[in-house]
PDB file of N, CA and C in Angstrom:
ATOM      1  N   UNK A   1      80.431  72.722 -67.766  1.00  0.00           N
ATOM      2  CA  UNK A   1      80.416  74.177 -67.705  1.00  0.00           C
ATOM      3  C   UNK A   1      79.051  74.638 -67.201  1.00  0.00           C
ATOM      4  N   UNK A   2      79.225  75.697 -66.160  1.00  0.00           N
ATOM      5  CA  UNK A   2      77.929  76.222 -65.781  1.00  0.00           C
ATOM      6  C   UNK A   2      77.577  77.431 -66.569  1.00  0.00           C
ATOM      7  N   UNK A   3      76.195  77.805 -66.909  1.00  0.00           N
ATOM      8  CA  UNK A   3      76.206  78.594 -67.558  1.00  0.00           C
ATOM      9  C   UNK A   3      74.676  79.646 -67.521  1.00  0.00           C
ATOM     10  N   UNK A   4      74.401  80.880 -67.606  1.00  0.00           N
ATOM     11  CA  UNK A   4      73.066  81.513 -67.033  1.00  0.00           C
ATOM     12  C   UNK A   4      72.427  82.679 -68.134  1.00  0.00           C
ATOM     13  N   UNK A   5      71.405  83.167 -68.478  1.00  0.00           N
ATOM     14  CA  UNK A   5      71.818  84.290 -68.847  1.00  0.00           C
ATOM     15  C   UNK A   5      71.833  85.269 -68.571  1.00  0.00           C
ATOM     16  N   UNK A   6      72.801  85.962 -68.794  1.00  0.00           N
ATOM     17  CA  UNK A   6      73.105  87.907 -68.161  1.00  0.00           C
ATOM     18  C   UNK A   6      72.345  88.347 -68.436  1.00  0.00           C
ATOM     19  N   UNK A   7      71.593  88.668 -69.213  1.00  0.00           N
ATOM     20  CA  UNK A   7      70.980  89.711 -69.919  1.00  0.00           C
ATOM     21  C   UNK A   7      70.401  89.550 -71.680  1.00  0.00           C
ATOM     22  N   UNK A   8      69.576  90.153 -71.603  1.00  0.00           N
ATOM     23  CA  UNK A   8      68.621  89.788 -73.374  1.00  0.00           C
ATOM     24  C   UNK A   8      68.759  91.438 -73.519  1.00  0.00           C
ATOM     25  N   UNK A   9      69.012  91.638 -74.771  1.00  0.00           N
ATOM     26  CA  UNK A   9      69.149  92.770 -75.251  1.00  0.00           C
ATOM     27  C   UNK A   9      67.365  93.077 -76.458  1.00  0.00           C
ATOM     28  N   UNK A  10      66.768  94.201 -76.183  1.00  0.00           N
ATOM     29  CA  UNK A  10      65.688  94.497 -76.767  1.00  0.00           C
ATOM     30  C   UNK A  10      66.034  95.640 -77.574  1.00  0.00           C
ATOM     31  N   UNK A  11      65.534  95.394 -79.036  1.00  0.00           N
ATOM     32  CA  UNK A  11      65.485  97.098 -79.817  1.00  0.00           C
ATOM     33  C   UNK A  11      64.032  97.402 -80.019  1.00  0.00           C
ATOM     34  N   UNK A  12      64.237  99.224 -79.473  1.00  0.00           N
ATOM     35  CA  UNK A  12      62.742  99.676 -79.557  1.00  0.00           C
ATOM     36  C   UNK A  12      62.809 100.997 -80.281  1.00  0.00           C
ATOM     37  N   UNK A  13      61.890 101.187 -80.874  1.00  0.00           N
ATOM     38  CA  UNK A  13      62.110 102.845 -81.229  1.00  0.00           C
ATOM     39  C   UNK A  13      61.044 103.870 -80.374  1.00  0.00           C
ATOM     40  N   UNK A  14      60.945 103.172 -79.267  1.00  0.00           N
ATOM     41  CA  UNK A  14      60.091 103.838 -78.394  1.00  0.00           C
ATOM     42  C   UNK A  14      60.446 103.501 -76.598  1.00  0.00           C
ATOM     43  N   UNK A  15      61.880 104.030 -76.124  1.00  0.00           N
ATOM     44  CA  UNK A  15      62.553 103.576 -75.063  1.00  0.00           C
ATOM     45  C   UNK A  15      61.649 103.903 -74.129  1.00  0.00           C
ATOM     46  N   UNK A  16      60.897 105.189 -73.887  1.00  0.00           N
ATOM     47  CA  UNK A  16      60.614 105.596 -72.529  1.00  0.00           C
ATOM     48  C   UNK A  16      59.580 104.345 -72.382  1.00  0.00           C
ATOM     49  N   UNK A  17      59.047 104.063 -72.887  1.00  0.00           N
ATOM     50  CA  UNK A  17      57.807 103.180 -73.150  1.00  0.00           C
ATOM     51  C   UNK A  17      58.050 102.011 -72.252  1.00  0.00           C
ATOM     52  N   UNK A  18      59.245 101.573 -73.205  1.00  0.00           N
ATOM     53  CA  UNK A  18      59.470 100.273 -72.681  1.00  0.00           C
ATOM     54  C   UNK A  18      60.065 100.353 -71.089  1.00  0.00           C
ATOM     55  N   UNK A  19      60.685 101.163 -70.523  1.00  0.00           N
ATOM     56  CA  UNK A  19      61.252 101.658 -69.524  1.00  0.00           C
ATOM     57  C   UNK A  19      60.075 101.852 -68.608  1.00  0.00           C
ATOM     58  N   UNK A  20      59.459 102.541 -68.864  1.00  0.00           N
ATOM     59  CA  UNK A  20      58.127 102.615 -67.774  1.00  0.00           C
ATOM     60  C   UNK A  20      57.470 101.242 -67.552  1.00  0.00           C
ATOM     61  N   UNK A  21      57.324 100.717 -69.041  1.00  0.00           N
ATOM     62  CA  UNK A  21      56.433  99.138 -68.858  1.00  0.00           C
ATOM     63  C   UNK A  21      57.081  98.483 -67.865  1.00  0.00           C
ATOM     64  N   UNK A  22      58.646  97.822 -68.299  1.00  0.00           N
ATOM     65  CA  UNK A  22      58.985  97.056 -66.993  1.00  0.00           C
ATOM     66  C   UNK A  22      59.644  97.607 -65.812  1.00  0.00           C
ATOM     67  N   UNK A  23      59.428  98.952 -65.224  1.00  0.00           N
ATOM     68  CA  UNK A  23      59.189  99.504 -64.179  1.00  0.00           C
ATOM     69  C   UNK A  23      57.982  99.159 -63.627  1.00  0.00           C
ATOM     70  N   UNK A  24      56.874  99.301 -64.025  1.00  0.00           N
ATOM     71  CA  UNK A  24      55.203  99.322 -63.714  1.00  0.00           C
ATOM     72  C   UNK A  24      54.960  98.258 -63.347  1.00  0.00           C
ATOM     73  N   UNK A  25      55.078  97.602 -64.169  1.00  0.00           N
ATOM     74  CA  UNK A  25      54.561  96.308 -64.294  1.00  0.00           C
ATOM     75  C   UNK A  25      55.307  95.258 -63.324  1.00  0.00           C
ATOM     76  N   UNK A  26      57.051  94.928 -63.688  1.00  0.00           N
ATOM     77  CA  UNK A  26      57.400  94.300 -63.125  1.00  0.00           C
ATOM     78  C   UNK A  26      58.596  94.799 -61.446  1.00  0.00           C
ATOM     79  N   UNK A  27      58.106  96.246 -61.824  1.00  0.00           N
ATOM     80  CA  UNK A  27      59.183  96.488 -60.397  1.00  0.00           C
ATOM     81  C   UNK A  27      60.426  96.493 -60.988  1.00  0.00           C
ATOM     82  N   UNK A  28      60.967  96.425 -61.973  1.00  0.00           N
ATOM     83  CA  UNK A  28      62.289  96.492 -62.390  1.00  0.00           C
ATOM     84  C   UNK A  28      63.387  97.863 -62.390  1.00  0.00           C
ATOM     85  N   UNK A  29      64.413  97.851 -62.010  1.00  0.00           N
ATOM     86  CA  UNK A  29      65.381  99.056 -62.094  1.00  0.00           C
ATOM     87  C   UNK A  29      66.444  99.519 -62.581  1.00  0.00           C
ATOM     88  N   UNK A  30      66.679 100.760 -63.201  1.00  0.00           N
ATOM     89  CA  UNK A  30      67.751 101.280 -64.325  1.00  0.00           C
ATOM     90  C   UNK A  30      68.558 100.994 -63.237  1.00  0.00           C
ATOM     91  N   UNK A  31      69.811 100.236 -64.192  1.00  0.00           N
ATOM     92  CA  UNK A  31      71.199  99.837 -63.162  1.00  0.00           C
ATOM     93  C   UNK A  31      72.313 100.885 -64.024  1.00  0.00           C
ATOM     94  N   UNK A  32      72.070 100.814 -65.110  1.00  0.00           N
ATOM     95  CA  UNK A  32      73.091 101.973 -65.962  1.00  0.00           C
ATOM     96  C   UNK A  32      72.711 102.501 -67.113  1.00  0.00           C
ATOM     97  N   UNK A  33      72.879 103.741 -67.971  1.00  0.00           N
ATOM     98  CA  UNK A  33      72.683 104.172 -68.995  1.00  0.00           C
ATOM     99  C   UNK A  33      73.975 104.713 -70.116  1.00  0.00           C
ATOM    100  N   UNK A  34      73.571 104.337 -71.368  1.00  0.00           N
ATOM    101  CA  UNK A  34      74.814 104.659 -72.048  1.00  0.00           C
ATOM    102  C   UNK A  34      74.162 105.785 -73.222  1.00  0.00           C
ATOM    103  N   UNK A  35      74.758 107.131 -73.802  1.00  0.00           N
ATOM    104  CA  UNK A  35      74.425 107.451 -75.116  1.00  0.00           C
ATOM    105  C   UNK A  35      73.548 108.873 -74.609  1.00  0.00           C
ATOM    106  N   UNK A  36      72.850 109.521 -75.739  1.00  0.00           N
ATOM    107  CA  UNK A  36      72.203 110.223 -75.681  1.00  0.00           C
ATOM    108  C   UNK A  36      71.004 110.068 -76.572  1.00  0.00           C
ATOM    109  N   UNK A  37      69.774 110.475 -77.088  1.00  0.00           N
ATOM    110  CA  UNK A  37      68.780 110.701 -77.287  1.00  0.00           C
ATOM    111  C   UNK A  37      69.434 110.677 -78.813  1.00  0.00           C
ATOM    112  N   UNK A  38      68.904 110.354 -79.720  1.00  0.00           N
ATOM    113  CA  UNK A  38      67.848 108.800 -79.932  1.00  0.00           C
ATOM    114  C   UNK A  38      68.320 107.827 -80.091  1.00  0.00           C
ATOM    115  N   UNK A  39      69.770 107.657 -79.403  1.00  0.00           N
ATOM    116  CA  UNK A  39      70.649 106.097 -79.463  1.00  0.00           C
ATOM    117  C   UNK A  39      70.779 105.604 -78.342  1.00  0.00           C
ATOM    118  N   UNK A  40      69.861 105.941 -77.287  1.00  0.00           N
ATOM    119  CA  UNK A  40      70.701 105.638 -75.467  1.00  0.00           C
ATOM    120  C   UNK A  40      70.569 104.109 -75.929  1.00  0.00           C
ATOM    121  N   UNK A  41      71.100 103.845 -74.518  1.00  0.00           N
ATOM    122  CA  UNK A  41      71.026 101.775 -74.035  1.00  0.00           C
ATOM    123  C   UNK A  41      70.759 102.213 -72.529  1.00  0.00           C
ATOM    124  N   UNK A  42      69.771 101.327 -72.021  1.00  0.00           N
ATOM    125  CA  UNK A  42      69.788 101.477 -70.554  1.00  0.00           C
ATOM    126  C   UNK A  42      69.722  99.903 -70.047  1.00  0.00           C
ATOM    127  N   UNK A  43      70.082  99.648 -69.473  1.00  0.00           N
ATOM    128  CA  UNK A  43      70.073  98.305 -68.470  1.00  0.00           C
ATOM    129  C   UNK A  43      69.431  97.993 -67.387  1.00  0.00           C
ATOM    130  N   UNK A  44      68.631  97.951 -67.479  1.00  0.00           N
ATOM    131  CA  UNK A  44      68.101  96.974 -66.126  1.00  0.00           C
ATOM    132  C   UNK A  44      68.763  96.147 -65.210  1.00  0.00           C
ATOM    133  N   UNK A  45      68.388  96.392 -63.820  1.00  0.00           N
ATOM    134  CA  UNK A  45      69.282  95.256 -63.025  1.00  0.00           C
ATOM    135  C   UNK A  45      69.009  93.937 -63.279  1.00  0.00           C
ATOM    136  N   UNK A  46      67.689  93.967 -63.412  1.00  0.00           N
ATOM    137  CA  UNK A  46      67.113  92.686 -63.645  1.00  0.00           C
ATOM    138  C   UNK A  46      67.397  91.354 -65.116  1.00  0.00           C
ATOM    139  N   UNK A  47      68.018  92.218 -65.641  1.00  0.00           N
ATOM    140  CA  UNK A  47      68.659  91.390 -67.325  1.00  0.00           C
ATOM    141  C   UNK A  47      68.326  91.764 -68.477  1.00  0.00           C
ATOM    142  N   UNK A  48      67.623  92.840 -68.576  1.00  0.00           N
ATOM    143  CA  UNK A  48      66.996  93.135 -69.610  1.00  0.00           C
ATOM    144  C   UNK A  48      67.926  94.822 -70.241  1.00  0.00           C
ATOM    145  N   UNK A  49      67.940  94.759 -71.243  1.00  0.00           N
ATOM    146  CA  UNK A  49      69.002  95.834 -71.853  1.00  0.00           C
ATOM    147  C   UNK A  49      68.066  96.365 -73.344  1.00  0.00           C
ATOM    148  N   UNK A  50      68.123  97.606 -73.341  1.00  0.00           N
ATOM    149  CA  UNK A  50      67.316  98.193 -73.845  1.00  0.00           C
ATOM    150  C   UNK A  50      68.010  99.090 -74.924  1.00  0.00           C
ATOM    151  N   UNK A  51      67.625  99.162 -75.966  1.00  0.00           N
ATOM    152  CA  UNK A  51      68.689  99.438 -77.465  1.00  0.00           C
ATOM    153  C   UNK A  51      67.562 100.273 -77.746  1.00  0.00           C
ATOM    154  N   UNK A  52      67.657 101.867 -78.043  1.00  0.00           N
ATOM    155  CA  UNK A  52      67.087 102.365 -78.855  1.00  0.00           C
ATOM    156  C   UNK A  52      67.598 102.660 -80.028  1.00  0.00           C
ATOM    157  N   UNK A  53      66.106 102.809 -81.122  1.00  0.00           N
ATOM    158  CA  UNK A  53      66.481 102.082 -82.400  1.00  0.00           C
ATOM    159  C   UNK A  53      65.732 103.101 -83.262  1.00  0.00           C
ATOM    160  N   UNK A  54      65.861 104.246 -83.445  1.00  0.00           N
ATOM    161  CA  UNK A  54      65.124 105.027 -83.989  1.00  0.00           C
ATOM    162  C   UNK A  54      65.069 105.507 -85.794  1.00  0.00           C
ATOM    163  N   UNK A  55      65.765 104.885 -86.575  1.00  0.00           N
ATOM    164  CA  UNK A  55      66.530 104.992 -87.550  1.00  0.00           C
ATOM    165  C   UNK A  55      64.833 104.156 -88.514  1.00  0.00           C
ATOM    166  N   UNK A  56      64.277 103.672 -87.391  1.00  0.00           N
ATOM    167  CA  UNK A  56      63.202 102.977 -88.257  1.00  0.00           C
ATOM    168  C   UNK A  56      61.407 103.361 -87.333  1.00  0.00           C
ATOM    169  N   UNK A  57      60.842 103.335 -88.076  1.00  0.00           N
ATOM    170  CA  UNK A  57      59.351 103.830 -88.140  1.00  0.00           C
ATOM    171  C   UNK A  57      58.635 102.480 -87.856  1.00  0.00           C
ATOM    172  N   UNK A  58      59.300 101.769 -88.239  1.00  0.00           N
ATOM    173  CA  UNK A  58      58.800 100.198 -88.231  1.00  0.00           C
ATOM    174  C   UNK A  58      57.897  99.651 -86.609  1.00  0.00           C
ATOM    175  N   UNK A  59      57.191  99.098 -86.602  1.00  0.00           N
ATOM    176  CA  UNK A  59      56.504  99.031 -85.486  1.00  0.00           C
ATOM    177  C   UNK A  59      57.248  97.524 -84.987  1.00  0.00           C
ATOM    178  N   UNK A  60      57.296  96.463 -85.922  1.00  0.00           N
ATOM    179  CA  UNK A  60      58.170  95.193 -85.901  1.00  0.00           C
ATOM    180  C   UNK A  60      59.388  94.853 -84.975  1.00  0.00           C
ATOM    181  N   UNK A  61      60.133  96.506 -85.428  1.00  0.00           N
ATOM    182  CA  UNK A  61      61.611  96.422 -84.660  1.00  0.00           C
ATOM    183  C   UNK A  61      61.314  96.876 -83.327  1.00  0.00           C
ATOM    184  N   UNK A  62      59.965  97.378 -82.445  1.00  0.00           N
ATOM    185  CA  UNK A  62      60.120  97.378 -81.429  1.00  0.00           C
ATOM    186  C   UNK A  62      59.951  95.845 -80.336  1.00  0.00           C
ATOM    187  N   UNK A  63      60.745  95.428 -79.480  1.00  0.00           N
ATOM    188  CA  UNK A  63      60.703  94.318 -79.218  1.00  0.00           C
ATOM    189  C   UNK A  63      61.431  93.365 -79.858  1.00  0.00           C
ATOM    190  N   UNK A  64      62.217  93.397 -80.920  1.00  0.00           N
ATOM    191  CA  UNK A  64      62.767  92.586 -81.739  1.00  0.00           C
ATOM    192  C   UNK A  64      63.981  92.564 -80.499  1.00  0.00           C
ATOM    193  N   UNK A  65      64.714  90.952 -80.844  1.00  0.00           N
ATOM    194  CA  UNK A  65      65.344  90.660 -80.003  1.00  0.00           C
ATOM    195  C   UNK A  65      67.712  91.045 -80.510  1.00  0.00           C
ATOM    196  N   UNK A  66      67.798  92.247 -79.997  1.00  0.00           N
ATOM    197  CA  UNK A  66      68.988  91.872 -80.295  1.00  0.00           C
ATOM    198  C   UNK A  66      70.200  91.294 -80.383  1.00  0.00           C
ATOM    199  N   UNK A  67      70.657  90.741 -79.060  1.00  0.00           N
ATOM    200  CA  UNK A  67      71.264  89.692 -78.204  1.00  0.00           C
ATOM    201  C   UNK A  67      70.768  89.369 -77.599  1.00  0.00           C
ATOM    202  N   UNK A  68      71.668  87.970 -77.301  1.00  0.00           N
ATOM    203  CA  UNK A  68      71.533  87.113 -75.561  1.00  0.00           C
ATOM    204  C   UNK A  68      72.611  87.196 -75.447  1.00  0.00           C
ATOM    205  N   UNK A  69      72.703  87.649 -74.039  1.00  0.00           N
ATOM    206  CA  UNK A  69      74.421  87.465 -73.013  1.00  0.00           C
ATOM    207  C   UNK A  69      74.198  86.010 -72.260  1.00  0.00           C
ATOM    208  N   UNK A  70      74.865  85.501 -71.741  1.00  0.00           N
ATOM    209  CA  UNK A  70      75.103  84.461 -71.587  1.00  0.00           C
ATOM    210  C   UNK A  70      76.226  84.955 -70.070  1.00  0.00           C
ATOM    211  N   UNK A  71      76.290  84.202 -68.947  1.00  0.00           N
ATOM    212  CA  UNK A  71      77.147  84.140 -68.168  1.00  0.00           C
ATOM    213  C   UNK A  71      77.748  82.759 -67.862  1.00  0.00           C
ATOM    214  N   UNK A  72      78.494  82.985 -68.813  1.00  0.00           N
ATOM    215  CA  UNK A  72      79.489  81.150 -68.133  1.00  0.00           C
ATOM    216  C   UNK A  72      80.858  80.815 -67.054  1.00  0.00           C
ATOM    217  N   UNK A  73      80.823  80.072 -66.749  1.00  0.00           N
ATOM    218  CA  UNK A  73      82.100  79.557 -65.953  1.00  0.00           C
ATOM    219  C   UNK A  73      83.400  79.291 -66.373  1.00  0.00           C
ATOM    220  N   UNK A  74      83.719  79.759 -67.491  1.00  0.00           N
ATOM    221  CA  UNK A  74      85.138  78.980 -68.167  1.00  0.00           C
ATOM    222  C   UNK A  74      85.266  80.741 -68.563  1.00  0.00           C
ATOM    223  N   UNK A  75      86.214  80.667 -69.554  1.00  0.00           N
ATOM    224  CA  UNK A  75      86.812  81.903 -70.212  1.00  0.00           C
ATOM    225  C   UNK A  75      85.739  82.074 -70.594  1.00  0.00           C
ATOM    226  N   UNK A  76      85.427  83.167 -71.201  1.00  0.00           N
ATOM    227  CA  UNK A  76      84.108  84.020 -72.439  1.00  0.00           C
ATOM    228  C   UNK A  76      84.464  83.136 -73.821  1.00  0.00           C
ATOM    229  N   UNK A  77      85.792  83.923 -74.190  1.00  0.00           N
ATOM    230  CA  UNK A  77      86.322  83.638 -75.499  1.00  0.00           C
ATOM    231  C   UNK A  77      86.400  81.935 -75.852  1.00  0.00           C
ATOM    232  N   UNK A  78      87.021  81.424 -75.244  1.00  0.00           N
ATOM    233  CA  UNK A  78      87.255  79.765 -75.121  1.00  0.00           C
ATOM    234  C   UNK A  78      85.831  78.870 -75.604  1.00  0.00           C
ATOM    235  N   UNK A  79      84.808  80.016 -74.830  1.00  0.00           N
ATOM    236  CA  UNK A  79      83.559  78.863 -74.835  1.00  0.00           C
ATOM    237  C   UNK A  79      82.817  79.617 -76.192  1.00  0.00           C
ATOM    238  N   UNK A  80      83.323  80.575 -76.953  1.00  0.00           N
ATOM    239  CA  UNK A  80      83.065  81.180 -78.361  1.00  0.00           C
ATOM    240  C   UNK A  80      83.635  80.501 -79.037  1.00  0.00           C
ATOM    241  N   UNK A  81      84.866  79.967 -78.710  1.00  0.00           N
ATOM    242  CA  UNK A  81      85.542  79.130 -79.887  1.00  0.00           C
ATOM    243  C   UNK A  81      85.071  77.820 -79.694  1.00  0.00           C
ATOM    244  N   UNK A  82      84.183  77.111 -78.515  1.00  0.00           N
ATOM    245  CA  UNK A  82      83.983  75.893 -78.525  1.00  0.00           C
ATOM    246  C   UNK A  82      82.752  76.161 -79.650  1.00  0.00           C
ATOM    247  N   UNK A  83      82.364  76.847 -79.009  1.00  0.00           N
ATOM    248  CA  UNK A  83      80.461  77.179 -79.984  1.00  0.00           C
ATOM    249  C   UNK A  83      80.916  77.230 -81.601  1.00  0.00           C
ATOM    250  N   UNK A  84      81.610  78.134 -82.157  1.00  0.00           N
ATOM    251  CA  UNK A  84      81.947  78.250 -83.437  1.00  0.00           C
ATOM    252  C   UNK A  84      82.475  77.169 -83.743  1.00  0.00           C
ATOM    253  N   UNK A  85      82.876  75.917 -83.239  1.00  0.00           N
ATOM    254  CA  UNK A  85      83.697  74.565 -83.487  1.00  0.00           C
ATOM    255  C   UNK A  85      82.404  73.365 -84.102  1.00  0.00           C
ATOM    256  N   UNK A  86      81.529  73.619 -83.140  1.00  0.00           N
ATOM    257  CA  UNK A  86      80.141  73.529 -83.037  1.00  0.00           C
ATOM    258  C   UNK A  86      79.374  73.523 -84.755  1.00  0.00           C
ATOM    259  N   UNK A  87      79.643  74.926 -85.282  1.00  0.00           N
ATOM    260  CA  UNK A  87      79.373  75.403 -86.362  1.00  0.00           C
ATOM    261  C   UNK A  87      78.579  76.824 -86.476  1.00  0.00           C
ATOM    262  N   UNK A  88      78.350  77.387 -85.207  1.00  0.00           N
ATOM    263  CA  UNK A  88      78.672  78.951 -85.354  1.00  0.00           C
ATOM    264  C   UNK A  88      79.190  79.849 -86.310  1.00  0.00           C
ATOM    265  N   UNK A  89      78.984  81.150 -86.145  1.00  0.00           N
ATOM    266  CA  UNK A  89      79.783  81.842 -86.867  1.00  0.00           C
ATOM    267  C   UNK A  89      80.350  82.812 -86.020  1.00  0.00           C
ATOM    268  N   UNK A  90      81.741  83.654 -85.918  1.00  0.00           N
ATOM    269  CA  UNK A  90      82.486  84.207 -85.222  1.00  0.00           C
ATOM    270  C   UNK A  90      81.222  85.650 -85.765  1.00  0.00           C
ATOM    271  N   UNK A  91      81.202  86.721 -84.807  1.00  0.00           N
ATOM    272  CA  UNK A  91      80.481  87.702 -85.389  1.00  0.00           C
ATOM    273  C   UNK A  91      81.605  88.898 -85.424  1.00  0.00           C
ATOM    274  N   UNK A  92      81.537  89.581 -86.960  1.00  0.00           N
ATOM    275  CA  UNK A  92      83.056  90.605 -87.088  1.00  0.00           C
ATOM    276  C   UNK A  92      82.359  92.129 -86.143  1.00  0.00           C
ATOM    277  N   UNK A  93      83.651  92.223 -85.530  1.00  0.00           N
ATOM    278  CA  UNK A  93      83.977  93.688 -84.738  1.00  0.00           C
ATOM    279  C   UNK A  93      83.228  93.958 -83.319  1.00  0.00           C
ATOM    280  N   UNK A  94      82.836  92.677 -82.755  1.00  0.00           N
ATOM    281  CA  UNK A  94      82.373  92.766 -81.741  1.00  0.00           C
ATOM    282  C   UNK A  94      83.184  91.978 -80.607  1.00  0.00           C
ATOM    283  N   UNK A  95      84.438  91.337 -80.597  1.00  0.00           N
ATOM    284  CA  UNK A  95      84.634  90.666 -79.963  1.00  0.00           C
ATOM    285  C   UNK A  95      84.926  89.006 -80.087  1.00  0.00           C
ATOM    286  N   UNK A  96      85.762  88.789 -79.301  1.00  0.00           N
ATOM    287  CA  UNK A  96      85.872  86.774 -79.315  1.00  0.00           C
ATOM    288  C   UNK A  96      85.068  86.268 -78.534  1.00  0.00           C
ATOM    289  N   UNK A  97      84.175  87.339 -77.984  1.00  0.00           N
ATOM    290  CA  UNK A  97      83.369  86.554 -76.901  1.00  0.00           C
ATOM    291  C   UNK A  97      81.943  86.367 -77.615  1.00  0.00           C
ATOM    292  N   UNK A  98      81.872  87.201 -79.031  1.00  0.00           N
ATOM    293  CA  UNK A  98      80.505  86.633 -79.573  1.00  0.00           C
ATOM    294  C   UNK A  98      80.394  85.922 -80.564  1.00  0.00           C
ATOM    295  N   UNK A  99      79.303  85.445 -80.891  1.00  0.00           N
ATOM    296  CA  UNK A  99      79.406  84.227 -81.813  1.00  0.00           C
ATOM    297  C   UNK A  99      78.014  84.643 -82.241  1.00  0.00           C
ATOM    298  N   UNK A 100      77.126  84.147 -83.407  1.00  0.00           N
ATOM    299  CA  UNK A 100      76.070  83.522 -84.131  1.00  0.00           C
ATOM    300  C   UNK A 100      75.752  82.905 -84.267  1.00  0.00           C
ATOM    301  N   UNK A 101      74.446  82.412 -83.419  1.00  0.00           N
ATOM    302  CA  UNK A 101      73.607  81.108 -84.196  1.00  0.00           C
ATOM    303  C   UNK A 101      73.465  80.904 -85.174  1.00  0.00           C
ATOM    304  N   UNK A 102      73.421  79.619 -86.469  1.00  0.00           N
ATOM    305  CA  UNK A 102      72.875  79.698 -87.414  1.00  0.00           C
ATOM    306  C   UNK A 102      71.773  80.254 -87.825  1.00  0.00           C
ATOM    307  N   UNK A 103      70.880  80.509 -86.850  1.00  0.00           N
ATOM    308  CA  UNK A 103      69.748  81.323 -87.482  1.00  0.00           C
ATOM    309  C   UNK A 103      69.969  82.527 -87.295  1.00  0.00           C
ATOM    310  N   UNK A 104      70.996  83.437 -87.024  1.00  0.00           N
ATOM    311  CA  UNK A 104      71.906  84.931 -86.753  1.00  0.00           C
ATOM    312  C   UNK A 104      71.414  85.562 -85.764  1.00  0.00           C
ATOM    313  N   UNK A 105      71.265  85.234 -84.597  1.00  0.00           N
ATOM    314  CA  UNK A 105      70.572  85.584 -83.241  1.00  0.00           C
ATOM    315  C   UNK A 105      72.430  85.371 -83.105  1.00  0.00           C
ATOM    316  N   UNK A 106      72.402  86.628 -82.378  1.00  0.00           N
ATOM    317  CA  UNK A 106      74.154  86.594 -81.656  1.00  0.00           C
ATOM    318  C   UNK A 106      74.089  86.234 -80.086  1.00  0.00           C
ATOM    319  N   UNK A 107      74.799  85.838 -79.763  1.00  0.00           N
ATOM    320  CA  UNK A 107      75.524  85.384 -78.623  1.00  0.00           C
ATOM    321  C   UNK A 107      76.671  85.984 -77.751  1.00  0.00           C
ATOM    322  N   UNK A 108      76.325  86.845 -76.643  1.00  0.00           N
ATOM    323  CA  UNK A 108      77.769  87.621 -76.017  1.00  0.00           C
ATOM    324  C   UNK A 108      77.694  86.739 -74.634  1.00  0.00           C
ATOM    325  N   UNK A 109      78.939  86.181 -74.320  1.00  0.00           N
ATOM    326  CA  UNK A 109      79.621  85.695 -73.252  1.00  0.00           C
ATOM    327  C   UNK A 109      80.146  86.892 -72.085  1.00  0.00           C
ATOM    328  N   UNK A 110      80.150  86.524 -71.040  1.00  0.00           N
ATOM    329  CA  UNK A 110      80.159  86.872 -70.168  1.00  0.00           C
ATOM    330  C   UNK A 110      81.220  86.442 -68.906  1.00  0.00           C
ATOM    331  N   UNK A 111      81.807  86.290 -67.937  1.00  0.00           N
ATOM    332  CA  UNK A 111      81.948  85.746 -66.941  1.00  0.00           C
ATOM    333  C   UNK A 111      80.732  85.586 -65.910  1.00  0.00           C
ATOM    334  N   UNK A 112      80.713  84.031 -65.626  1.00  0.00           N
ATOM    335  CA  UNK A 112      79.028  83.739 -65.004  1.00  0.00           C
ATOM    336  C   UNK A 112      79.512  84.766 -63.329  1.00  0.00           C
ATOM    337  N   UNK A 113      78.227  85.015 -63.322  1.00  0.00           N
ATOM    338  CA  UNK A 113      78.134  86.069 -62.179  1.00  0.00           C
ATOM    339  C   UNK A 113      76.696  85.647 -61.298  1.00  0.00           C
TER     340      UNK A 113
END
């Protein structure tokens, strides 16, 4: 199985921030936006997906990592059930395409692109 990753998901409680940083810095560009003010998600073309997280004051949760997407070659779901066979954990209400590491870092599948 071939396999890449789509996209890393970041929570910040300070979006514009992070949005300008990897604009500035790395040349990167909003490919889509979801939500309104203080829950958007914006995406980067480049792989990076941006979770605002405002519910906390916490300086910790900015940068904290929320997912990895994953783009594979087989079904999404199929290669969730190989992983959970593995010893994963299925993650509830998100889908057959995600799973949990034992250390609870989640996992969303993709079709590799």
């Amino acid at each position: 199985m071939k396999s890449r990753i789509h996209h890393a998901a970041v929570r910040t409680n300070d979006l514009e921030w992070y949005v300008d940083f990897f604009k500035n810095v790395f040349g990167m560009t909003v490919e889509k936006t979801r939500g309104e003010k203080p829950c958007r998600q914006i995406w980067l073309y480049e792989g990076i997906q941006l979770i605002e997280t405002p519910e906390t004051e916490n300086p910790a949760v900015s940068g904290f990592c929320d997912h990895i997407s994953l783009g594979v070659d087989r079904d999404p779901e199929e290669a969730a059930e190989a992983a959970i066979a593995e010893g994963c954990r299925p993650v509830d209400g998100k889908g057959a395409h995600w799973f949990a590491l034992p250390n609870g870092i989640q996992i969303e599948l993709k079709p590799y692109r």
